[in-house]
Protein backbone atom coordinates (compact mmCIF):
# COMPACT_ATOMS: atom_id res chain seq x y z
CA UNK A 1 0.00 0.00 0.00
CA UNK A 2 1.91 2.97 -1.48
CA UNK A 3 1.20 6.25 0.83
CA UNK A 4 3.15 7.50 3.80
CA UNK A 5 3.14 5.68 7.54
CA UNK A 6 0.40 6.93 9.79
CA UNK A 7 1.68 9.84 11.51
CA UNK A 8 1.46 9.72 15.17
CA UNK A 9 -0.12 12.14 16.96
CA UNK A 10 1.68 15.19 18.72
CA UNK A 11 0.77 16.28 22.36
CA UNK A 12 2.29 19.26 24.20
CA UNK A 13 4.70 17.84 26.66
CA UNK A 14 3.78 20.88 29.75
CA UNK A 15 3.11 18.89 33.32
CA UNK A 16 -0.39 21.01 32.89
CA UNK A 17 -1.43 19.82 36.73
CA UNK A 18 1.12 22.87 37.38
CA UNK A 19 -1.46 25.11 35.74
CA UNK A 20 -4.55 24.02 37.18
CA UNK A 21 -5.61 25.66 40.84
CA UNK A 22 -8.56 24.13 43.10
CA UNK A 23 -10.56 26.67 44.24
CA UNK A 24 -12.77 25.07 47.23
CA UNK A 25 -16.47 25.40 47.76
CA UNK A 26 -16.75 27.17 44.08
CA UNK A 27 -18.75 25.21 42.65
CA UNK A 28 -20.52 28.13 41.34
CA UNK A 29 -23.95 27.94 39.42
CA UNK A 30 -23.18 24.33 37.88
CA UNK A 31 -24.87 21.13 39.65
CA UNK A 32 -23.45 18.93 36.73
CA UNK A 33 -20.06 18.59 35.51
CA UNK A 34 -19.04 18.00 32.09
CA UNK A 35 -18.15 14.62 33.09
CA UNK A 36 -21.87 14.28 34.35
CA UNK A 37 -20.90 14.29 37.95
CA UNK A 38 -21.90 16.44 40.65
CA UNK A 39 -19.83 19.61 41.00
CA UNK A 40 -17.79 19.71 44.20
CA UNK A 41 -15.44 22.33 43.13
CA UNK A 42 -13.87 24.32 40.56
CA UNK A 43 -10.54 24.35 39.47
CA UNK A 44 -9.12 27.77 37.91
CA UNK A 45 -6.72 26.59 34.91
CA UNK A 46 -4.45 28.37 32.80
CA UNK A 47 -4.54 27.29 29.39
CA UNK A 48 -0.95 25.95 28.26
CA UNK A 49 0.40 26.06 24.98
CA UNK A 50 -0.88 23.73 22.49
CA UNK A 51 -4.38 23.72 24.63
CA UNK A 52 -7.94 24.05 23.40
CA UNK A 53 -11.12 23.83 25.01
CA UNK A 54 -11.54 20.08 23.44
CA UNK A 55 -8.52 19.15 24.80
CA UNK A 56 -8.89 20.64 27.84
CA UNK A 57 -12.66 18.91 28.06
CA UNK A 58 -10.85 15.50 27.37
CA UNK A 59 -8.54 16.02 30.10
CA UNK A 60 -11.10 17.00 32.55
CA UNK A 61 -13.95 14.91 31.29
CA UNK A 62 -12.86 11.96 29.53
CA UNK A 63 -14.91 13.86 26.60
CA UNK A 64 -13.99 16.97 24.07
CA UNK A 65 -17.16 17.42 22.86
CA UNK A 66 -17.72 18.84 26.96
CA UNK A 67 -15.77 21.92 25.60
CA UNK A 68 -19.35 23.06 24.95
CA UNK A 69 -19.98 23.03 28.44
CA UNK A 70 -16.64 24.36 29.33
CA UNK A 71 -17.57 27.51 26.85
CA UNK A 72 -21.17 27.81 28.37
CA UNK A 73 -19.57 27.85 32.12
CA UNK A 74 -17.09 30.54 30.93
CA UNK A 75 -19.20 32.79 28.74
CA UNK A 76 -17.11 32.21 25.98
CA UNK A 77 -18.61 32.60 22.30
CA UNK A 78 -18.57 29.57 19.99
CA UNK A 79 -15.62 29.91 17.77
CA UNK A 80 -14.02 31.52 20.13
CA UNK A 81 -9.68 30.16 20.28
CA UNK A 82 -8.52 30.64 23.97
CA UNK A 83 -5.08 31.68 24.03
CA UNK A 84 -2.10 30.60 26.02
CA UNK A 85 -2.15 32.12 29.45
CA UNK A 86 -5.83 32.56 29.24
CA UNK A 87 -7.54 31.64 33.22
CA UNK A 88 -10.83 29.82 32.85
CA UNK A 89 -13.23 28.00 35.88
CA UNK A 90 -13.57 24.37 34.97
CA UNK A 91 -16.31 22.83 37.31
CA UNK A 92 -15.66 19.22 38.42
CA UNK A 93 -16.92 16.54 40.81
CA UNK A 94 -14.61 14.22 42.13
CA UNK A 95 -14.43 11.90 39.56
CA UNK A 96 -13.50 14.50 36.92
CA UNK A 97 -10.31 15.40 39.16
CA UNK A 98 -9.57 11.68 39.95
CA UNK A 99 -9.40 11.39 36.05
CA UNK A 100 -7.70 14.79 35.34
CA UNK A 101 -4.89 13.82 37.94
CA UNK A 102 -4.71 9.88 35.88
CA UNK A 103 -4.30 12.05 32.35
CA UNK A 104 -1.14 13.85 33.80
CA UNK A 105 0.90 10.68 35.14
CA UNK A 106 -0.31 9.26 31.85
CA UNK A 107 0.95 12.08 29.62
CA UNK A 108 4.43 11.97 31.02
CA UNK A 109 4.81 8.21 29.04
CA UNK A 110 2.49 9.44 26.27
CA UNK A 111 5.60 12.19 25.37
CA UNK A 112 8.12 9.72 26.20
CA UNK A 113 6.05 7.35 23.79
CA UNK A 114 6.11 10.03 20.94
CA UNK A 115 9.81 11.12 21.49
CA UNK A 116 10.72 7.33 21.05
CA UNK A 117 8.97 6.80 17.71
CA UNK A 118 10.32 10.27 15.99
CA UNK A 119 13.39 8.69 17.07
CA UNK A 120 12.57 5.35 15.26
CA UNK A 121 12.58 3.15 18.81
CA UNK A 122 9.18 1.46 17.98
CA UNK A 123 9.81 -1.16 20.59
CA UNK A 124 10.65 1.27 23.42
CA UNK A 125 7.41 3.84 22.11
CA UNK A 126 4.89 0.98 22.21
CA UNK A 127 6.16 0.37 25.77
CA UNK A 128 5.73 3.64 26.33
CA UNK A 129 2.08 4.25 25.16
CA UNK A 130 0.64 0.86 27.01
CA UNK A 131 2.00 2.67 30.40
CA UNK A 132 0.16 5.86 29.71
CA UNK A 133 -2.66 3.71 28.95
CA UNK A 134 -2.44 1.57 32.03
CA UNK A 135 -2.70 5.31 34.26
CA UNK A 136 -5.46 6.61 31.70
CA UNK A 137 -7.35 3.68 29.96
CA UNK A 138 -9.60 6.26 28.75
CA UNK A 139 -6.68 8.19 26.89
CA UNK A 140 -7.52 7.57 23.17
CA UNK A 141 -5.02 9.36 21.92
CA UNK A 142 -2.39 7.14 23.77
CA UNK A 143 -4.85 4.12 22.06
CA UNK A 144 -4.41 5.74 18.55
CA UNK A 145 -0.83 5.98 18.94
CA UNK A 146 -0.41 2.60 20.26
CA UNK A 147 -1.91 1.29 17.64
CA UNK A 148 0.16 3.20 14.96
CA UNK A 149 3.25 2.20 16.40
CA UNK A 150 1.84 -1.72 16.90
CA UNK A 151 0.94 -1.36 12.37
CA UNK A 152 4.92 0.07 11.82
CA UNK A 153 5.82 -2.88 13.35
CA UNK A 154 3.98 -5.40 11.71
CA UNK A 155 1.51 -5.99 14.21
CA UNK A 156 -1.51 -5.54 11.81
CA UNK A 157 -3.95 -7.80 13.65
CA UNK A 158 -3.12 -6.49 16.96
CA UNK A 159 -3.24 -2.79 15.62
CA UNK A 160 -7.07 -3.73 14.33
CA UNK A 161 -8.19 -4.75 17.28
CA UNK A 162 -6.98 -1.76 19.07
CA UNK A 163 -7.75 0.87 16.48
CA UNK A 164 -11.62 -0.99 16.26
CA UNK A 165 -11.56 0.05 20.02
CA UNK A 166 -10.45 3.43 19.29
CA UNK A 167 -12.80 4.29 16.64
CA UNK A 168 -16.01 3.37 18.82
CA UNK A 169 -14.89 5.54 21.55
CA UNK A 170 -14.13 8.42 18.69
CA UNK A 171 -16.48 7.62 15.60
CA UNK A 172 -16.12 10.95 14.09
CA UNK A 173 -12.21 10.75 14.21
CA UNK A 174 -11.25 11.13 10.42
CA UNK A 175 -7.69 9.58 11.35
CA UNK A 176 -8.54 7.12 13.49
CA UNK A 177 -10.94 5.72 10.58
CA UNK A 178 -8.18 6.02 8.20
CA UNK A 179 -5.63 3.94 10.66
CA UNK A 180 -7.96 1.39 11.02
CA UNK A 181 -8.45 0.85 7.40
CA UNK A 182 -4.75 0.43 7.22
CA UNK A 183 -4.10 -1.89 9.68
CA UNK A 184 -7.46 -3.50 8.05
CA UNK A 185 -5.67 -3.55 4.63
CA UNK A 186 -2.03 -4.63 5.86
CA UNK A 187 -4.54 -7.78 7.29
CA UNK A 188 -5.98 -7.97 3.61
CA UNK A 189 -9.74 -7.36 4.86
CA UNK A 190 -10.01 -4.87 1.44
CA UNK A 191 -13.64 -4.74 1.67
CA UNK A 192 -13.57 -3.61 5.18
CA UNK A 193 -10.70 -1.21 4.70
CA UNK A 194 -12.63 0.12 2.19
CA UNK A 195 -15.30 1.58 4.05
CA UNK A 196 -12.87 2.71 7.04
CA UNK A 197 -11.53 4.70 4.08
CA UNK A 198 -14.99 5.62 3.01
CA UNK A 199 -15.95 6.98 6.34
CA UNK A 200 -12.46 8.74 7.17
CA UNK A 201 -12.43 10.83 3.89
CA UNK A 202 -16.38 11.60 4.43
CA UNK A 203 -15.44 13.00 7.24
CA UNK A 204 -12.19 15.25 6.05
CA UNK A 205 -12.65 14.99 2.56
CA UNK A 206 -8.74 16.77 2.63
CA UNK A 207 -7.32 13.61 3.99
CA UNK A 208 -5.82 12.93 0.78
CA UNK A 209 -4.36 9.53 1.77
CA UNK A 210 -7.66 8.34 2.89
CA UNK A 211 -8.71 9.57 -0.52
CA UNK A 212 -6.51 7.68 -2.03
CA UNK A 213 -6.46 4.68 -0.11
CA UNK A 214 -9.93 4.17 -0.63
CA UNK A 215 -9.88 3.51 -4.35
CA UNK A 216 -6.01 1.29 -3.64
CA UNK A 217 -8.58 -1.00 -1.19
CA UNK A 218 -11.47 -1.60 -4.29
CA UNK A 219 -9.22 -2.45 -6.50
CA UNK A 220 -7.51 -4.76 -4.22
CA UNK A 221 -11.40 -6.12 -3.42
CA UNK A 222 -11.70 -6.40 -7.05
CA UNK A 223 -14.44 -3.75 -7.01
CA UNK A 224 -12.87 -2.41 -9.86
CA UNK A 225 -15.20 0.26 -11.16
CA UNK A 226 -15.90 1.35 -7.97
CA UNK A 227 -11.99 1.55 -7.74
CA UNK A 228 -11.42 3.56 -10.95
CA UNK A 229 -14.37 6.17 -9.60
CA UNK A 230 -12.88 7.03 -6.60
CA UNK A 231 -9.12 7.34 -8.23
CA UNK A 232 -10.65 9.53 -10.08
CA UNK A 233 -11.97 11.66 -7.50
CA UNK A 234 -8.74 11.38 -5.70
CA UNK A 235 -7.32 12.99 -8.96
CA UNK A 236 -10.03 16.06 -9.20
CA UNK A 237 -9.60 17.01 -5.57
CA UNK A 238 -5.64 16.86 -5.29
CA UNK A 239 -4.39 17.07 -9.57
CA UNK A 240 -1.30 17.70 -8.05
CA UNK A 241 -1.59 15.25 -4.90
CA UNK A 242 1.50 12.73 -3.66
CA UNK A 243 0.10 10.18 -5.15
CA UNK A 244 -1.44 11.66 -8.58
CA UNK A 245 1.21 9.65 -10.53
CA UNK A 246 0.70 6.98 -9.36
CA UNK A 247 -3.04 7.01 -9.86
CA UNK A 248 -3.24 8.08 -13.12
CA UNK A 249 -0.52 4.98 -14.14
CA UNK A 250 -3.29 2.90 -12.59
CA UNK A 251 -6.01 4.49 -14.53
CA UNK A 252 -4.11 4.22 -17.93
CA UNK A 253 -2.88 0.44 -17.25
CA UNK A 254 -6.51 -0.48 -16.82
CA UNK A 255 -7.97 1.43 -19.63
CA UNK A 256 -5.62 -0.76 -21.68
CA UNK A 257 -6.46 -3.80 -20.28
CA UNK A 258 -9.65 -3.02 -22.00
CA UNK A 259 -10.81 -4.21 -25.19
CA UNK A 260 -11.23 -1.98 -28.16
CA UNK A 261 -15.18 -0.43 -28.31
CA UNK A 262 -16.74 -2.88 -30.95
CA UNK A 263 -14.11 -5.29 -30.72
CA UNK A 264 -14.90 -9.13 -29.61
């Protein structure tokens, strides 16, 4: 399968517990955390480099689609990018801090984890990664990675199983669709890859090796004209795409496997 490795995912490497102050008996006007727990306090947090309200919702909450909540509790307007240094009130219950203070021991291996791989020490990064999972099973990033670093080394069937895991926790994940079609085509499940790749470049239709990989995995199911359709879009969204050789060679060899119009 001819496109570039997975890429693994980056994560600001600040100990952000360091940021985060508990301010007792604030729990303000919120009964319900974004976590869905009852608010005991509220923790003032500065926003680190690298932060958004998502991620700051997943650390909190397990959850970064709670960064609507997080924007509702702190008047902020949708849209709105909070900047570094930026204070904002993050209501919690108990369980939301229990989890927060889990996410910060697990980050520590998470960057150790991602350090290792740029460096090309797979073995030593997918070490890595199942300790930050073992502090933070809920850490899907940590899962994604893992299971990036588990398809580089040729652990496709593991990597499925991991990435399947992944991408019920996150179904609107374009990447983590796109990972687990890999690791679904490295296993030589092509119609299954297929609609991994299907869903991932429905949902970023920019993802250009999703794009791509999803007319690689028809062919391979020999689901050919559904194959040359979606090379073809591949080639009308990115003419000038990584891969646009390469497609239109495809295209051209099987036009010419073709037999002349009329002919027997």
């Amino acid at each position: 399968m001819k496109h570039r490795a997975t890429s693994l995912r980056t994560m600001r490497s600040a100990a952000v517990l360091a940021a985060a102050v508990l301010v007792a008996g604030c729990a303000g006007l919120w009964e319900t955390s974004g976590g869905g727990g009852t608010v005991e306090e509220t923790v003032v947090h500065t926003v680190a480099g690298g932060e958004s309200l998502r991620s700051i919702a997943d650390d909190y909450y397990g959850d970064p689609n709670a960064a609507v909540y997080l924007a509702d509790a702190n008047d902020i307007p949708p849209g709105t990018v909070v900047e570094p240094g930026a204070v904002i009130d993050v209501p919690v219950s108990a369980a939301d801090l229990e989890r927060y203070r889990a996410r910060t021991e697990a980050k520590s291996f998470y960057n150790t984890g991602t350090a290792l791989a740029a460096q090309g020490d797979l073995a030593r990064s997918e070490e890595a990664f199942r300790k930050a999972l073992e502090h933070d099973p809920r850490f899907v990033d940590a899962a994604y990675n893992l299971g990036v670093v588990l398809l580089a080394r040729g652990e496709s069937n593991r990597a499925v199983i991991l990435l399947e895991q992944t991408a019920a926790v996150r179904p609107d994940d374009a990447e983590v669709r796109f990972a687990w079609g890999k690791a679904l085509f490295e296993c030589e499940r092509f119609p299954a890859a297929a609609e991994q790749f299907r869903k991932a470049s429905a949902l970023d239709p920019m993802l250009e090796e999703a794009v791509y990989a999803l007319g690689l995995a028809f062919l391979s199911a020999e689901r050919r004209e559904e194959g040359v359709v979606a090379l073809d879009v591949y080639l009308r969204r990115f003419p000038h795409g990584q891969w646009s050789a390469e497609a239109r060679r495809r295209l051209s060899e099987m036009a010419s496997e073709l037999p002349p119009e009329g002919g027997q």
